[in-house]
N, C-alpha and C. Protein backbone atom coordinates (compact mmCIF):
# COMPACT_ATOMS: atom_id res chain seq x y z
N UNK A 1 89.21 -77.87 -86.91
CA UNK A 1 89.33 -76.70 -86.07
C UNK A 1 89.62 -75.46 -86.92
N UNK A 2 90.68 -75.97 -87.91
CA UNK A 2 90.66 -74.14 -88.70
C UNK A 2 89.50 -74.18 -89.65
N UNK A 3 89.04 -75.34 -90.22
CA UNK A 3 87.57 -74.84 -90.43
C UNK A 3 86.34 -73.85 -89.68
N UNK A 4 86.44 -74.20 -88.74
CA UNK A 4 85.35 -73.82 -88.00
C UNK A 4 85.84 -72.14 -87.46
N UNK A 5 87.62 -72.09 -87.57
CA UNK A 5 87.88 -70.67 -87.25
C UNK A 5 87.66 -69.52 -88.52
N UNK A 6 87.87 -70.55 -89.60
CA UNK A 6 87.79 -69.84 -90.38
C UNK A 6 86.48 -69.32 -90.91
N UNK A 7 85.28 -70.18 -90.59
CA UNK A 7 83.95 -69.91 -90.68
C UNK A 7 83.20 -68.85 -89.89
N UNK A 8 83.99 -68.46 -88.49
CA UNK A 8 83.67 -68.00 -87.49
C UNK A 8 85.02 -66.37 -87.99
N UNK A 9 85.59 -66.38 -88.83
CA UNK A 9 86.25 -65.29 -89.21
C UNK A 9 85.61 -64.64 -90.27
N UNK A 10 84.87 -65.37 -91.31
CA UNK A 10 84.18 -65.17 -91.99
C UNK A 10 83.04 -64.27 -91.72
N UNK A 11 82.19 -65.10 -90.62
CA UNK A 11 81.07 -64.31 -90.22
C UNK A 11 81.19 -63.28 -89.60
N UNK A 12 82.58 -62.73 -88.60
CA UNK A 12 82.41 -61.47 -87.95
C UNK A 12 83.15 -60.51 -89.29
N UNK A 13 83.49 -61.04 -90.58
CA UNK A 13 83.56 -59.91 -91.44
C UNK A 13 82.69 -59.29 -91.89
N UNK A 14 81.39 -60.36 -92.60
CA UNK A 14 80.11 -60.21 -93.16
C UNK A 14 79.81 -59.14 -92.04
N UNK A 15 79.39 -59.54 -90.74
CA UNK A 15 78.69 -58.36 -90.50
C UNK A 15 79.39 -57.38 -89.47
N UNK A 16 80.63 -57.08 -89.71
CA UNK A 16 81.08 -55.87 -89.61
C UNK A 16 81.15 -54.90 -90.53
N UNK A 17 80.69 -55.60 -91.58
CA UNK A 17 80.47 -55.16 -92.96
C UNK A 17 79.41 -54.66 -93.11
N UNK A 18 78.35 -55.41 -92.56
CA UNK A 18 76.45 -55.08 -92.48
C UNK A 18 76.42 -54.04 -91.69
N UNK A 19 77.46 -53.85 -90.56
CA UNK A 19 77.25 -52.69 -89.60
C UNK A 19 78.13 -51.34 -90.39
N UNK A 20 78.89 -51.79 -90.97
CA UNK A 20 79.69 -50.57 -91.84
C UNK A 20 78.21 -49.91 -92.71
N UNK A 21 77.54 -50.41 -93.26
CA UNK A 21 77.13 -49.77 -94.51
C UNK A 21 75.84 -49.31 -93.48
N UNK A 22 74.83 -50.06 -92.49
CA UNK A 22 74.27 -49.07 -92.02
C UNK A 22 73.97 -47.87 -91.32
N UNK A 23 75.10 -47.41 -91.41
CA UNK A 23 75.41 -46.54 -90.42
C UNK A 23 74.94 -45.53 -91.44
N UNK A 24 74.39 -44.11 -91.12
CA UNK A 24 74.00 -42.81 -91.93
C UNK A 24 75.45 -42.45 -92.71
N UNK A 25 74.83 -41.92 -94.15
CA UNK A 25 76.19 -41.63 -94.75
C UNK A 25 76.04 -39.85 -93.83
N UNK A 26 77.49 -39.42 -94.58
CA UNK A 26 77.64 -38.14 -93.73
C UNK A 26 76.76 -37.22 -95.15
N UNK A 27 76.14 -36.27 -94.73
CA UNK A 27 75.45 -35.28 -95.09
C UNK A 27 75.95 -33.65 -95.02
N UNK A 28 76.33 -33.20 -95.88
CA UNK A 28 76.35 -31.89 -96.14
C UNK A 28 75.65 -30.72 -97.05
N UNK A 29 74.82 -29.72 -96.30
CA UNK A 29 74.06 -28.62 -97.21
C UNK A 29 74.35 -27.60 -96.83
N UNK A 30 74.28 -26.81 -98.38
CA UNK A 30 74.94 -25.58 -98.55
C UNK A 30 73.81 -24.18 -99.54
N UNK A 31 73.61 -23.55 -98.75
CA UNK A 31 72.45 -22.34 -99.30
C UNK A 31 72.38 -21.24 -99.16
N UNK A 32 71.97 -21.15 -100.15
CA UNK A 32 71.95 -18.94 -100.13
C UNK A 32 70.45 -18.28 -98.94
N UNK A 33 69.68 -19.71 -98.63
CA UNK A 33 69.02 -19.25 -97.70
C UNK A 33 68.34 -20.16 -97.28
N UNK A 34 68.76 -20.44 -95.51
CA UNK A 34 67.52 -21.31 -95.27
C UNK A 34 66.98 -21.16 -94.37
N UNK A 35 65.91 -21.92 -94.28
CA UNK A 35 64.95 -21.93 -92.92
C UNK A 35 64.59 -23.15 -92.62
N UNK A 36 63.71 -22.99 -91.13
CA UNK A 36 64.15 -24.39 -90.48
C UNK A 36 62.62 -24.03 -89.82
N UNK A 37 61.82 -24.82 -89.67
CA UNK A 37 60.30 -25.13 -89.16
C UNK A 37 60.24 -26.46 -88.64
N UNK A 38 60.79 -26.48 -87.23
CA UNK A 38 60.84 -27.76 -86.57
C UNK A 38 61.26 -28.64 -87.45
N UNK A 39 61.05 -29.97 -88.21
CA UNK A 39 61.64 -30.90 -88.52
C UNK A 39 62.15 -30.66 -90.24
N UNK A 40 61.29 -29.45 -90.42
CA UNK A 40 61.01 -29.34 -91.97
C UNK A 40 62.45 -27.96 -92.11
N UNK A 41 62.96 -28.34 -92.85
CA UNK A 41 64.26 -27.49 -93.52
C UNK A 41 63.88 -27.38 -95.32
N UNK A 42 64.07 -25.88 -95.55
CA UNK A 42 64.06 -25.38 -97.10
C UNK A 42 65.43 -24.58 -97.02
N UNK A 43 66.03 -25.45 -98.14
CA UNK A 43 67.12 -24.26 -98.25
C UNK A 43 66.87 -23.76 -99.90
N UNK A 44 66.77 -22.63 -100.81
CA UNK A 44 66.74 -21.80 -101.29
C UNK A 44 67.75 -20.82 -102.18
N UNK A 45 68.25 -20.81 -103.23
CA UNK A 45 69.25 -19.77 -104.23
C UNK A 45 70.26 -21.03 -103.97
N UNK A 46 70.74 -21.58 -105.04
CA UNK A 46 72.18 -22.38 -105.55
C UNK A 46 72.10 -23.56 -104.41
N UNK A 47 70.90 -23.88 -104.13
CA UNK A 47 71.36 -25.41 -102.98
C UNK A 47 71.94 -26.46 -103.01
N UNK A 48 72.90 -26.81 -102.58
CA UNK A 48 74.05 -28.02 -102.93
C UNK A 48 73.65 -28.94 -101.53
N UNK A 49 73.75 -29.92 -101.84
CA UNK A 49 73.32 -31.14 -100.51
C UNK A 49 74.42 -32.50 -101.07
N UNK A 50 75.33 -32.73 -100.45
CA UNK A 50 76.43 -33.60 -100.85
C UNK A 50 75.97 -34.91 -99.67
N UNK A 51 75.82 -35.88 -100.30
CA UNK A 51 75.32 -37.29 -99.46
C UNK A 51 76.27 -38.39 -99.75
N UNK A 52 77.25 -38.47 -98.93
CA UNK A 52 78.42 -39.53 -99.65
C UNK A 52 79.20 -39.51 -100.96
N UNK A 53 79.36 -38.36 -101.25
CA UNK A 53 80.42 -38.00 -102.35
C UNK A 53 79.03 -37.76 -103.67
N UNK A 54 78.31 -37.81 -103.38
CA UNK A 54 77.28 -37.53 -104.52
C UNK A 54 76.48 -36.12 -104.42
N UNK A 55 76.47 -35.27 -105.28
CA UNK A 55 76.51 -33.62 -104.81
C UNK A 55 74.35 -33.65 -105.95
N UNK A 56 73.93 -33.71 -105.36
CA UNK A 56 72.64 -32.56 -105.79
C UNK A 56 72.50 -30.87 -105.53
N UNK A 57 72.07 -30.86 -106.70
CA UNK A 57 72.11 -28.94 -107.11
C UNK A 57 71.02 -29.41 -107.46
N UNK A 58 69.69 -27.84 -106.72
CA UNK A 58 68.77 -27.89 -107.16
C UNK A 58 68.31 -26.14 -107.00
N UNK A 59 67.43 -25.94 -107.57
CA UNK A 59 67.18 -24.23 -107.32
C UNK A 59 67.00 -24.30 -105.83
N UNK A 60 65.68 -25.10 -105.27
CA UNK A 60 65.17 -25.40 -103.95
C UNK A 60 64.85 -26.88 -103.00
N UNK A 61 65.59 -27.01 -102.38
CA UNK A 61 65.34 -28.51 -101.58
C UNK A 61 64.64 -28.30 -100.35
N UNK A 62 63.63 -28.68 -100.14
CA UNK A 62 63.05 -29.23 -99.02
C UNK A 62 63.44 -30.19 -98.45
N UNK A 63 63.94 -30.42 -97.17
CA UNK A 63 64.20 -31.74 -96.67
C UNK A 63 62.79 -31.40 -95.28
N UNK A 64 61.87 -32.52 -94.96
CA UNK A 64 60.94 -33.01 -93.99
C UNK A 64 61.68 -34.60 -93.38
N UNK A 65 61.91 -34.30 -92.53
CA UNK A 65 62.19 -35.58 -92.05
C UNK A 65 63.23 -36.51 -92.75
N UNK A 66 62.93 -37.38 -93.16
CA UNK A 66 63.37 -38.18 -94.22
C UNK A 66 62.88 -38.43 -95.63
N UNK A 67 62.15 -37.53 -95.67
CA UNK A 67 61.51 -36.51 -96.88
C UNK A 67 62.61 -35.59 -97.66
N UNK A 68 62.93 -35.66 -99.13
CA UNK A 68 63.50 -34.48 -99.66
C UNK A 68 62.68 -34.39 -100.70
N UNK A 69 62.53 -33.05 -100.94
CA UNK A 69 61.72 -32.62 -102.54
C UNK A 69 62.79 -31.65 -103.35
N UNK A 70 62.89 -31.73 -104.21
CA UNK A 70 63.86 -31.13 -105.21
C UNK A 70 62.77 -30.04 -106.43
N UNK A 71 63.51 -28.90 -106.32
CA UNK A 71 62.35 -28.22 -107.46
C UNK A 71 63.30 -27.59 -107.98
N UNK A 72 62.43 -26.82 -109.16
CA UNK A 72 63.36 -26.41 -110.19
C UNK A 72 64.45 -26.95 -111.44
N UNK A 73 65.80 -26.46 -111.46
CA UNK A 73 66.95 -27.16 -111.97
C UNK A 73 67.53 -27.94 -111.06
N UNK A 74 67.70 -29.00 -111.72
CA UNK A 74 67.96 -30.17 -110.41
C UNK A 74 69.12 -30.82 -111.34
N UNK A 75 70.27 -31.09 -110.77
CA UNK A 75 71.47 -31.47 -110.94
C UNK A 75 72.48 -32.47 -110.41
N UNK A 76 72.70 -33.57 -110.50
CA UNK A 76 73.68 -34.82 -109.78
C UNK A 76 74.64 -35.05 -110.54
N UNK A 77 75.81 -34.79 -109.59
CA UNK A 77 77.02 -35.05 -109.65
C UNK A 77 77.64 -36.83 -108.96
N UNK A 78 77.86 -37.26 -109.83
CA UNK A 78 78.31 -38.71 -109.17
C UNK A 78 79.95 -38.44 -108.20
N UNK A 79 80.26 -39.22 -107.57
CA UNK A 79 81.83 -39.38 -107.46
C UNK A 79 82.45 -39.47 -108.40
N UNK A 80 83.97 -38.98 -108.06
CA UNK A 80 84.95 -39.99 -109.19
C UNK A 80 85.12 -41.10 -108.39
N UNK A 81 85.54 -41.77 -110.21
CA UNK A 81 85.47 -43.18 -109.87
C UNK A 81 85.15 -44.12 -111.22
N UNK A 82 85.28 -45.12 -111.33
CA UNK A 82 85.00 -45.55 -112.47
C UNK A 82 83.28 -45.40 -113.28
N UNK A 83 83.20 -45.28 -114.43
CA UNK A 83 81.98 -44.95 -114.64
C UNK A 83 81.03 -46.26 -114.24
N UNK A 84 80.16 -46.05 -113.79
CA UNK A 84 78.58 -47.38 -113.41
C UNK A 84 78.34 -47.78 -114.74
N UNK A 85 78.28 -49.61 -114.18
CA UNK A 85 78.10 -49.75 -115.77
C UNK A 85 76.60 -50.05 -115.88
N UNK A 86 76.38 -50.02 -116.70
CA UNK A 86 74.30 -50.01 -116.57
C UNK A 86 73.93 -51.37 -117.46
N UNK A 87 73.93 -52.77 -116.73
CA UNK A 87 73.67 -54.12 -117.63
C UNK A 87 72.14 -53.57 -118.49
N UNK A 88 72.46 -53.83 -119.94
CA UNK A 88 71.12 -53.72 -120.06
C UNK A 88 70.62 -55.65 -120.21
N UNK A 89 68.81 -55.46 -120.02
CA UNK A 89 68.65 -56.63 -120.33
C UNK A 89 69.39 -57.58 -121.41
N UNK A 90 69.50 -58.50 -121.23
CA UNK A 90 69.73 -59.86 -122.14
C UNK A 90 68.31 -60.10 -123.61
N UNK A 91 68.45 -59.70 -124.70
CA UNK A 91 67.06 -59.86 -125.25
C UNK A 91 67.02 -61.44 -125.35
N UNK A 92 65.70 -62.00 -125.12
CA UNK A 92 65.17 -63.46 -125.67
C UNK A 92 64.83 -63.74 -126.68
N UNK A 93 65.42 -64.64 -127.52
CA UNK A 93 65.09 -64.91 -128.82
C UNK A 93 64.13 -66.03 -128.56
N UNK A 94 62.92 -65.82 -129.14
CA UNK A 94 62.29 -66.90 -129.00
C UNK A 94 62.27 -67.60 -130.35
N UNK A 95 62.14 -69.27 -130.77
CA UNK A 95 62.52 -69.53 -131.70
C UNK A 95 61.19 -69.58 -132.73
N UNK A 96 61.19 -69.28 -134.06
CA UNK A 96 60.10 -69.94 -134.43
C UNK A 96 59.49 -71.06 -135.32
N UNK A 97 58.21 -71.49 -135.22
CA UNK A 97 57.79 -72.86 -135.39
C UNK A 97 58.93 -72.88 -136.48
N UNK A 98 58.80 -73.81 -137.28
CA UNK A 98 59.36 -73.89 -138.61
C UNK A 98 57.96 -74.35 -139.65
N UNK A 99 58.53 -73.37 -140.38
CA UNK A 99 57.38 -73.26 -141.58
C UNK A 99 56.97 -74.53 -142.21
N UNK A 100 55.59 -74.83 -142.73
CA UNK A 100 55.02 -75.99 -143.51
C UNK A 100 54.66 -75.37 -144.61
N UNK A 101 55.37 -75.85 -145.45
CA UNK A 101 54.80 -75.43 -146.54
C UNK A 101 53.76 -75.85 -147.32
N UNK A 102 52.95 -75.43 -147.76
CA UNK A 102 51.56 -76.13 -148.53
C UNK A 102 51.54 -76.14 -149.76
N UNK A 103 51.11 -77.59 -150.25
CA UNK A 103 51.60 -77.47 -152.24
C UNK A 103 50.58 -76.22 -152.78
N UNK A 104 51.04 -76.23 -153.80
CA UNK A 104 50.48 -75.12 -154.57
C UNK A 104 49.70 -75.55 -155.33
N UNK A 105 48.68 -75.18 -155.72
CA UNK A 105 47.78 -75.55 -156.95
C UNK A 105 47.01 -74.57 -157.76
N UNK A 106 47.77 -75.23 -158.87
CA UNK A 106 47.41 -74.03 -160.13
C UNK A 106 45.99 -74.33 -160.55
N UNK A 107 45.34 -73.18 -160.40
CA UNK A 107 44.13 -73.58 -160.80
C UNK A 107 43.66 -73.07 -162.35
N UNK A 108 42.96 -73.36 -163.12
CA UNK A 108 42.84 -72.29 -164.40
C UNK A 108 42.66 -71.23 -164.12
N UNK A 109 43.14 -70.52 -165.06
CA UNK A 109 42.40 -68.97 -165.30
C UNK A 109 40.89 -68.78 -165.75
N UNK A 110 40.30 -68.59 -165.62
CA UNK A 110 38.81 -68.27 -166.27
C UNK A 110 39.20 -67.34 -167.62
N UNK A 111 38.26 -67.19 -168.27
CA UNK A 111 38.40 -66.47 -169.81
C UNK A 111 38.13 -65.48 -169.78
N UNK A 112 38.48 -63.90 -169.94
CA UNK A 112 38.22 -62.65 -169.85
C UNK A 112 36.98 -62.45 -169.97
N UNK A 113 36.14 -61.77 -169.91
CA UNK A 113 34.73 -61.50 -170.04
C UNK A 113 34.91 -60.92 -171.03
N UNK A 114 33.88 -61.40 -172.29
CA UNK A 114 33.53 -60.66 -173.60
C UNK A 114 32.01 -60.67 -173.51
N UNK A 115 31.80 -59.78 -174.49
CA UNK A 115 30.69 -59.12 -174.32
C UNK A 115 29.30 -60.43 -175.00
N UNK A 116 28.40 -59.85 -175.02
CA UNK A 116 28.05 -61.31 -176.05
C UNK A 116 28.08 -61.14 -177.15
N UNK A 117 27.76 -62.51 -177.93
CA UNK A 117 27.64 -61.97 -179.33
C UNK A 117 26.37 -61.21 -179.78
N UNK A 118 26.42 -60.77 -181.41
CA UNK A 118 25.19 -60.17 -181.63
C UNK A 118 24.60 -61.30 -182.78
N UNK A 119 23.21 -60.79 -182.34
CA UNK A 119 22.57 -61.48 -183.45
C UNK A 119 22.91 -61.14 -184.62
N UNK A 120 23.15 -62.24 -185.68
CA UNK A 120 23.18 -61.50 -186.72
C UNK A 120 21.46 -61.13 -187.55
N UNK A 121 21.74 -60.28 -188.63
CA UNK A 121 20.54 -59.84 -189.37
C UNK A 121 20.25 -60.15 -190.87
């Protein structure tokens, strides 16, 4: 029985959890000028757009829908917080054959090239 409660405690964490994170983060933008064309928003001079503690600076942002375009100087600010650590790959060593060595064989030298002789007279 506390198995099964505890399995059943388990699962309404997981996805109160799944419902925590899909929810829209909160959104804030800030501009020296904007405009608004039905769904399509440009904001314009020093634009700051903060999306869950993460701040983009860009000269000009377009947001369409669920569309953003960034132009110009474009700038991201992370949270504080500990720095992200970035795994890099694992490299693969692959091994190799192991060498055979082949006997050696000395072969002669051939004799320098001389010229021929001369007849004598």
């Amino acid at each position: 029985m506390r198995k099964r409660m505890a399995i059943l405690a388990a699962g309404a964490l997981l996805c109160a959890g799944g419902l925590a994170i899909a929810q829209d983060a909160p959104v804030t933008a800030s501009a020296n000028n904007v405009t608004v064309d039905g769904s399509r928003t440009t904001l314009s001079g020093n634009a700051v757009v903060v999306v869950n503690g993460v701040t983009v600076r860009a000269d000009r942002i377009v947001i369409n829908g669920r569309d953003v375009s960034l132009e110009g100087n474009v700038r991201m600010t992370l949270p504080p917080g500990p720095a992200p650590r970035i795994a890099a790959p694992v490299p693969v060593v692959v091994p190799l054959p192991y060498r055979v060595e082949t006997p050696k064989i000395d072969t002669p030298i051939p004799p320098p090239w001389q010229p021929p002789a001369r007849k004598a007279r």
